[in-house]
C-alpha atoms as a PDB file:
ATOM      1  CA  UNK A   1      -4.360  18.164  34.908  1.00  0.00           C
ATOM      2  CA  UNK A   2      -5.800  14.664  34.596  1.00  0.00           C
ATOM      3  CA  UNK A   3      -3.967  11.894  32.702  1.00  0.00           C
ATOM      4  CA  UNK A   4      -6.159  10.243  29.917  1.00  0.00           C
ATOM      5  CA  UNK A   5      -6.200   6.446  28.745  1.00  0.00           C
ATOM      6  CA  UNK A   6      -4.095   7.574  25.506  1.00  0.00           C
ATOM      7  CA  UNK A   7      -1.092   8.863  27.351  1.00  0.00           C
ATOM      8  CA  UNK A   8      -0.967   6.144  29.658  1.00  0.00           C
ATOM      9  CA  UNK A   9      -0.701   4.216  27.075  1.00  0.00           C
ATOM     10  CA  UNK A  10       1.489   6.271  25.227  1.00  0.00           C
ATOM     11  CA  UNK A  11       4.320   6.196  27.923  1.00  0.00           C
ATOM     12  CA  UNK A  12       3.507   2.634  28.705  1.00  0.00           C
ATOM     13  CA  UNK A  13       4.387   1.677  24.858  1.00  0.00           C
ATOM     14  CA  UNK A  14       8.089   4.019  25.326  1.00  0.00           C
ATOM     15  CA  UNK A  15       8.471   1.992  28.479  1.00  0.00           C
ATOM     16  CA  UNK A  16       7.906  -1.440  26.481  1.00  0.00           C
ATOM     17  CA  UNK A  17      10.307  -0.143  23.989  1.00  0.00           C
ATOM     18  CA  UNK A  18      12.764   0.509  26.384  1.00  0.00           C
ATOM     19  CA  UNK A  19      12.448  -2.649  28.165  1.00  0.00           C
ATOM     20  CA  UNK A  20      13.006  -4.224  24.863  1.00  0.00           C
ATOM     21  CA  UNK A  21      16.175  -2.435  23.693  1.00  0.00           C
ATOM     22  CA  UNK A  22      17.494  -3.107  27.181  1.00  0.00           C
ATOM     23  CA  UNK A  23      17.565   0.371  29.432  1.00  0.00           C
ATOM     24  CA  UNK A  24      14.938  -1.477  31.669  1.00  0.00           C
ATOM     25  CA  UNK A  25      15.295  -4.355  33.323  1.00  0.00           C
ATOM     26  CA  UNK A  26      12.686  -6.602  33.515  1.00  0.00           C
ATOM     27  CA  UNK A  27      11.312  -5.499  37.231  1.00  0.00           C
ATOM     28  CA  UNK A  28      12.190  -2.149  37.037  1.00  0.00           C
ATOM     29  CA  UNK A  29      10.055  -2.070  33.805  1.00  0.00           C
ATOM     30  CA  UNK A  30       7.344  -3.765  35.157  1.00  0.00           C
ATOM     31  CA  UNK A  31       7.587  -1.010  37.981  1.00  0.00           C
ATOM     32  CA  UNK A  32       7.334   1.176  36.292  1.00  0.00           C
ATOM     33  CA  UNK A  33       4.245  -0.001  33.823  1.00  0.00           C
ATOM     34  CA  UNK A  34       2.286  -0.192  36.956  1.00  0.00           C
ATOM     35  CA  UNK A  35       2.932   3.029  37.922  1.00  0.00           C
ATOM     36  CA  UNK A  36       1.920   4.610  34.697  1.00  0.00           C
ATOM     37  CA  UNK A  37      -1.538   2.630  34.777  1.00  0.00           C
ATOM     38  CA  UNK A  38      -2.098   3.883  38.303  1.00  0.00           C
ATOM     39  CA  UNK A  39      -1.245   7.263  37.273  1.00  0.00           C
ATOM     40  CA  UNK A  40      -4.434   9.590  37.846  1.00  0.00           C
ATOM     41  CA  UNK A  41      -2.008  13.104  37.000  1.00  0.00           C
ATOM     42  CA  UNK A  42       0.063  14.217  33.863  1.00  0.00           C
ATOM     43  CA  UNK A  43       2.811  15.150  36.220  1.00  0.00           C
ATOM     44  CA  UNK A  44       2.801  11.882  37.394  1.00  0.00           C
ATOM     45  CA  UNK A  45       4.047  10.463  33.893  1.00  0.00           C
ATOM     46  CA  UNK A  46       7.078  12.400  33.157  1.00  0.00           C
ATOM     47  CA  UNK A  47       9.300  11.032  35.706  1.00  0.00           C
ATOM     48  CA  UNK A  48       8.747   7.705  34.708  1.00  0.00           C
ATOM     49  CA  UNK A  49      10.459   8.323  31.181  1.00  0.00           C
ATOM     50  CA  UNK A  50      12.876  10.940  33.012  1.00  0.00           C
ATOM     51  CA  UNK A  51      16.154   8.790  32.473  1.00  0.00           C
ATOM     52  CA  UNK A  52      15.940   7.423  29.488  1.00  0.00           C
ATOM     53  CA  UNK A  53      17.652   9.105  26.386  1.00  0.00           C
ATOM     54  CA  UNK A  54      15.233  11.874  24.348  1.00  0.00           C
ATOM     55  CA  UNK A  55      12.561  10.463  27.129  1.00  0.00           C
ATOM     56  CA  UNK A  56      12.496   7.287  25.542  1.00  0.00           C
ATOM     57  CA  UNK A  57      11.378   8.510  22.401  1.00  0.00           C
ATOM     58  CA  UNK A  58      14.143   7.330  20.430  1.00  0.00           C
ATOM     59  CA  UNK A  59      13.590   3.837  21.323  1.00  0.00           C
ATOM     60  CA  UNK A  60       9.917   4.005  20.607  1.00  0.00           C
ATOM     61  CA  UNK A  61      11.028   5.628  17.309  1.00  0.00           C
ATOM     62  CA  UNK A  62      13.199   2.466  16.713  1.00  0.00           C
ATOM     63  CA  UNK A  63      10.897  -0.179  17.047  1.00  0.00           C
ATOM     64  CA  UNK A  64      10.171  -2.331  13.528  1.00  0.00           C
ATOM     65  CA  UNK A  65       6.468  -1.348  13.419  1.00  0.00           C
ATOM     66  CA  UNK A  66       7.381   2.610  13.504  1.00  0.00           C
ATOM     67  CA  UNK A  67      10.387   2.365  11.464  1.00  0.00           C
ATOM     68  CA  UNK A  68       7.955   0.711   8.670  1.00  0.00           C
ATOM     69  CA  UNK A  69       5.483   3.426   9.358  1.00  0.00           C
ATOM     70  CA  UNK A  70       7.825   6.115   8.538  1.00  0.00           C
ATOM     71  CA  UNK A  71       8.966   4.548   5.406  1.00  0.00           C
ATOM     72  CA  UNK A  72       5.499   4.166   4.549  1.00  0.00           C
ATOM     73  CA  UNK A  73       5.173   8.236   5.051  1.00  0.00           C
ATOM     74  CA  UNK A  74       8.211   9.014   3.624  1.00  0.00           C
ATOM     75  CA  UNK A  75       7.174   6.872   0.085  1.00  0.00           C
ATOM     76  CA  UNK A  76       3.983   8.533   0.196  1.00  0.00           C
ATOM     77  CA  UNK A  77       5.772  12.203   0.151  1.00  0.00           C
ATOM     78  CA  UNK A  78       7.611  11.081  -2.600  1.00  0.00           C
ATOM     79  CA  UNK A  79       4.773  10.334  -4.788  1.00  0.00           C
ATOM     80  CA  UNK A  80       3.474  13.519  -3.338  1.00  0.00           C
ATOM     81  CA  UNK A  81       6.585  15.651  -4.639  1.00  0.00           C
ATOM     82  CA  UNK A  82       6.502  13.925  -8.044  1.00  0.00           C
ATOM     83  CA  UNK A  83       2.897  13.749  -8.667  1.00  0.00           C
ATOM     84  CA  UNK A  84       2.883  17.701  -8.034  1.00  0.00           C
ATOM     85  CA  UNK A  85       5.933  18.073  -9.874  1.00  0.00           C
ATOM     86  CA  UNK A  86       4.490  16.221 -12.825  1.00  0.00           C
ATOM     87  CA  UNK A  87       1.474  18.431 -12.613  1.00  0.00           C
ATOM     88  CA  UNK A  88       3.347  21.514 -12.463  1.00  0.00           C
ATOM     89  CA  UNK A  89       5.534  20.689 -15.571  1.00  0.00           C
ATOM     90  CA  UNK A  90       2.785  19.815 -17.587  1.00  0.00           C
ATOM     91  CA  UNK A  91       0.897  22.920 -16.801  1.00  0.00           C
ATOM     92  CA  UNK A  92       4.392  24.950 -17.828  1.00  0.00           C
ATOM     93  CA  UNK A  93       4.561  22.809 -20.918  1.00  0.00           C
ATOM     94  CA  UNK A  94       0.951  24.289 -21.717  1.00  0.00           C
ATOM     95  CA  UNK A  95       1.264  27.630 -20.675  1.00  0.00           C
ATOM     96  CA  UNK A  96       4.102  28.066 -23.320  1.00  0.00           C
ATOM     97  CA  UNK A  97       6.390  30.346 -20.899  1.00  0.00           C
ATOM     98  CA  UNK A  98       9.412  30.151 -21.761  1.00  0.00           C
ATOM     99  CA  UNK A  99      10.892  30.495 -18.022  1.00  0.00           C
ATOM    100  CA  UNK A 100      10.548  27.330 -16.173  1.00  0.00           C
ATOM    101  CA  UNK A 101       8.860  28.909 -13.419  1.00  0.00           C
ATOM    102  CA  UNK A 102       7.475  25.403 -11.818  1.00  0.00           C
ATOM    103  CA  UNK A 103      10.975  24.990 -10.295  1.00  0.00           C
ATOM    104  CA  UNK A 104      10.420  27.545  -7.340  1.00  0.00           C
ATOM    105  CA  UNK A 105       7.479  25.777  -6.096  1.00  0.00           C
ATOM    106  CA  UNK A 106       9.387  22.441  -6.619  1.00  0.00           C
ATOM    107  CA  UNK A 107      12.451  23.625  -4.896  1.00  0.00           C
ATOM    108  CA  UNK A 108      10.190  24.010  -1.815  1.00  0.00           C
ATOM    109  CA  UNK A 109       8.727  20.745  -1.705  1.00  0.00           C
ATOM    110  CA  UNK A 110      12.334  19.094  -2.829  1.00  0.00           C
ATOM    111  CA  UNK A 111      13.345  21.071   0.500  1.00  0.00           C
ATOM    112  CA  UNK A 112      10.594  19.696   2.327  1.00  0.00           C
ATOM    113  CA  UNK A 113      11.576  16.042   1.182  1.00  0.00           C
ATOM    114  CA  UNK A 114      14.959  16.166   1.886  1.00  0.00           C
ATOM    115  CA  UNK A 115      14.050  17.698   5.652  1.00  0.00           C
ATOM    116  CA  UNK A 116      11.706  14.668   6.164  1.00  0.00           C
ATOM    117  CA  UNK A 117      14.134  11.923   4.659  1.00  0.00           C
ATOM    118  CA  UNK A 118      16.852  13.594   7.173  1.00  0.00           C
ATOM    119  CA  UNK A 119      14.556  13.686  10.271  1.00  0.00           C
ATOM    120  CA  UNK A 120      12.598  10.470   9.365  1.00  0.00           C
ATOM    121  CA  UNK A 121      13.531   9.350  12.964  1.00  0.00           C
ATOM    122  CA  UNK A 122      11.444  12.127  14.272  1.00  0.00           C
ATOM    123  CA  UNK A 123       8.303  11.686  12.785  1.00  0.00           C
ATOM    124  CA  UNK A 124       7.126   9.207  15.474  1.00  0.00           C
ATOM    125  CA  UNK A 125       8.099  11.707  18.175  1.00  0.00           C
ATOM    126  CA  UNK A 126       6.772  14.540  17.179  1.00  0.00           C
ATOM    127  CA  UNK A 127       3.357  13.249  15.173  1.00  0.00           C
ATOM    128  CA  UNK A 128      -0.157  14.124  16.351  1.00  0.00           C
ATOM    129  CA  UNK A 129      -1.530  10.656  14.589  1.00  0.00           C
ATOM    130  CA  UNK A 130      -0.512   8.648  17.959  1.00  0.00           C
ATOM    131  CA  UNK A 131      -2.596  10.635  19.679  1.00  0.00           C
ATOM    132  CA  UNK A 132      -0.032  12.620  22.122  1.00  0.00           C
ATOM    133  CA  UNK A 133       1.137  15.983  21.207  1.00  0.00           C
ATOM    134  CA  UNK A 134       4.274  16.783  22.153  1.00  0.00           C
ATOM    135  CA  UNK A 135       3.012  19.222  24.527  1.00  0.00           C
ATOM    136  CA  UNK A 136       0.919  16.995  26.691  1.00  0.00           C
ATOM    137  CA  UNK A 137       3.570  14.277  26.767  1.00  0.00           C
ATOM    138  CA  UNK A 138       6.453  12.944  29.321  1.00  0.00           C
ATOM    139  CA  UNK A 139       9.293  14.976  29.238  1.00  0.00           C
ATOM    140  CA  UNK A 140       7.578  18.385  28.025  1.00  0.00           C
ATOM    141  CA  UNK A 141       8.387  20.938  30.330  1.00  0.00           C
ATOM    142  CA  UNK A 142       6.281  23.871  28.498  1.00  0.00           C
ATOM    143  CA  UNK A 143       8.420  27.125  27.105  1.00  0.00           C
ATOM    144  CA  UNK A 144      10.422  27.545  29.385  1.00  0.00           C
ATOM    145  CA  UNK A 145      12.600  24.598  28.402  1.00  0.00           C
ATOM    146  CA  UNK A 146      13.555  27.098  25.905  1.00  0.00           C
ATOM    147  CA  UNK A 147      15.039  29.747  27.594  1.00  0.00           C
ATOM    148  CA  UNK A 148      18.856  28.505  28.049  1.00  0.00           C
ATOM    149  CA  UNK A 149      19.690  27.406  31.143  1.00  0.00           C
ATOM    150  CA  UNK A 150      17.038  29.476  32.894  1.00  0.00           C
ATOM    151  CA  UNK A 151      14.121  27.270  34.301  1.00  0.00           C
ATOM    152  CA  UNK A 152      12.138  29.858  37.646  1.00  0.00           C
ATOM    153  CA  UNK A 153      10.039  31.641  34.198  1.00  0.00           C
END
C-alpha cells in the first residue's frame, strides 16, 4: 500500500526525536530522513524506526511540545470529570433521592481519569489527532502481533 505525505512525516518527526535524545547519530539520522522522504511504500517505513525502543514512540512522546499537549488534555478531562460531576450532584440535590446515585456514573469517569493521568505518556502514541493510526504506522505488524510468539498467521 502507498505511503502518504502524513506518515512520512510522521516517522520523519520520531526520527528527529530520536536524533535529539541521542539513539541517532547525526548521519545515521540524516540517513535515515532521506530514506523516509524517498519512501513510495508503507512497508518501506517500518524498518526505519525498527531499533529504536517502542519504535521510537517514546521519544516522540517525550519531546516538550507533546508533553505540554498532554497536560493540556489531561486539564481539560479534569474540568470534564468535575463539570459532569457538578452537574450530576446538582441534579441529585433536585431530584430529592435520598441514595446518592450520581456516584456510579462518577466512579466511571474518576476511573477513566485516573487511567489517562497513569498512561498520559501514551496519548501521543496512540492518538488519531496526528493523523497516523496506530494501525497504518511503523512498527504495526497487524493481529498477528498478538498471538504469543506465533508470527506465520
Amino acid at each position: 500500500m502507498r505511503t502518504s505525505d502524513k506518515e512520512r512525516e510522521h516517522v520523519a518527526e520520531i526520527l528527529r526525536a530520536a536524533m535529539a535524545e541521542g539513539r541517532l547519530d547525526l548521519a545515521e539520522g540524516e540517513e535515515r530522513l532521506a530514506k523516509v522522504y524517498a519512501s513510495k511504500f508503507r512497508d518501506e517505513l517500518a524498518p526505519l524506526t525498527a531499533d529504536l525502543p517502542f519504535g521510537g514512540l517514546r521519544a516522540l512522546a517525550d519531546t516538550p511540545g507533546n508533553r505540554v499537549a498532554t497536560r493540556r488534555a489531561l486539564r481539560r478531562h479534569a474540568w470534564v470529570v468535575v463539570s459532569i460531576g457538578m452537574i450530576l450532584t446538582g441534579l441529585w440535590i433536585i431530584s430529592g433521592a435520598h441514595f446518592f446515585w450520581p456516584a456510579i456514573p462518577l466512579i466511571f469517569l474518576v476511573i477513566g481519569f485516573m487511567k489517562h493521568a497513569r498512561y498520559r505518556h501514551y496519548r501521543y502514541e496512540y492518538s488519531l489527532g496526528h493523523g497516523v493510526a496506530p494501525w497504518n504506522g511503523p512498527g504495526w505488524d497487524g493481529p498477528r502481533q498478538f498471538h504469543s510468539g506465533h508470527r506465520g498467521c
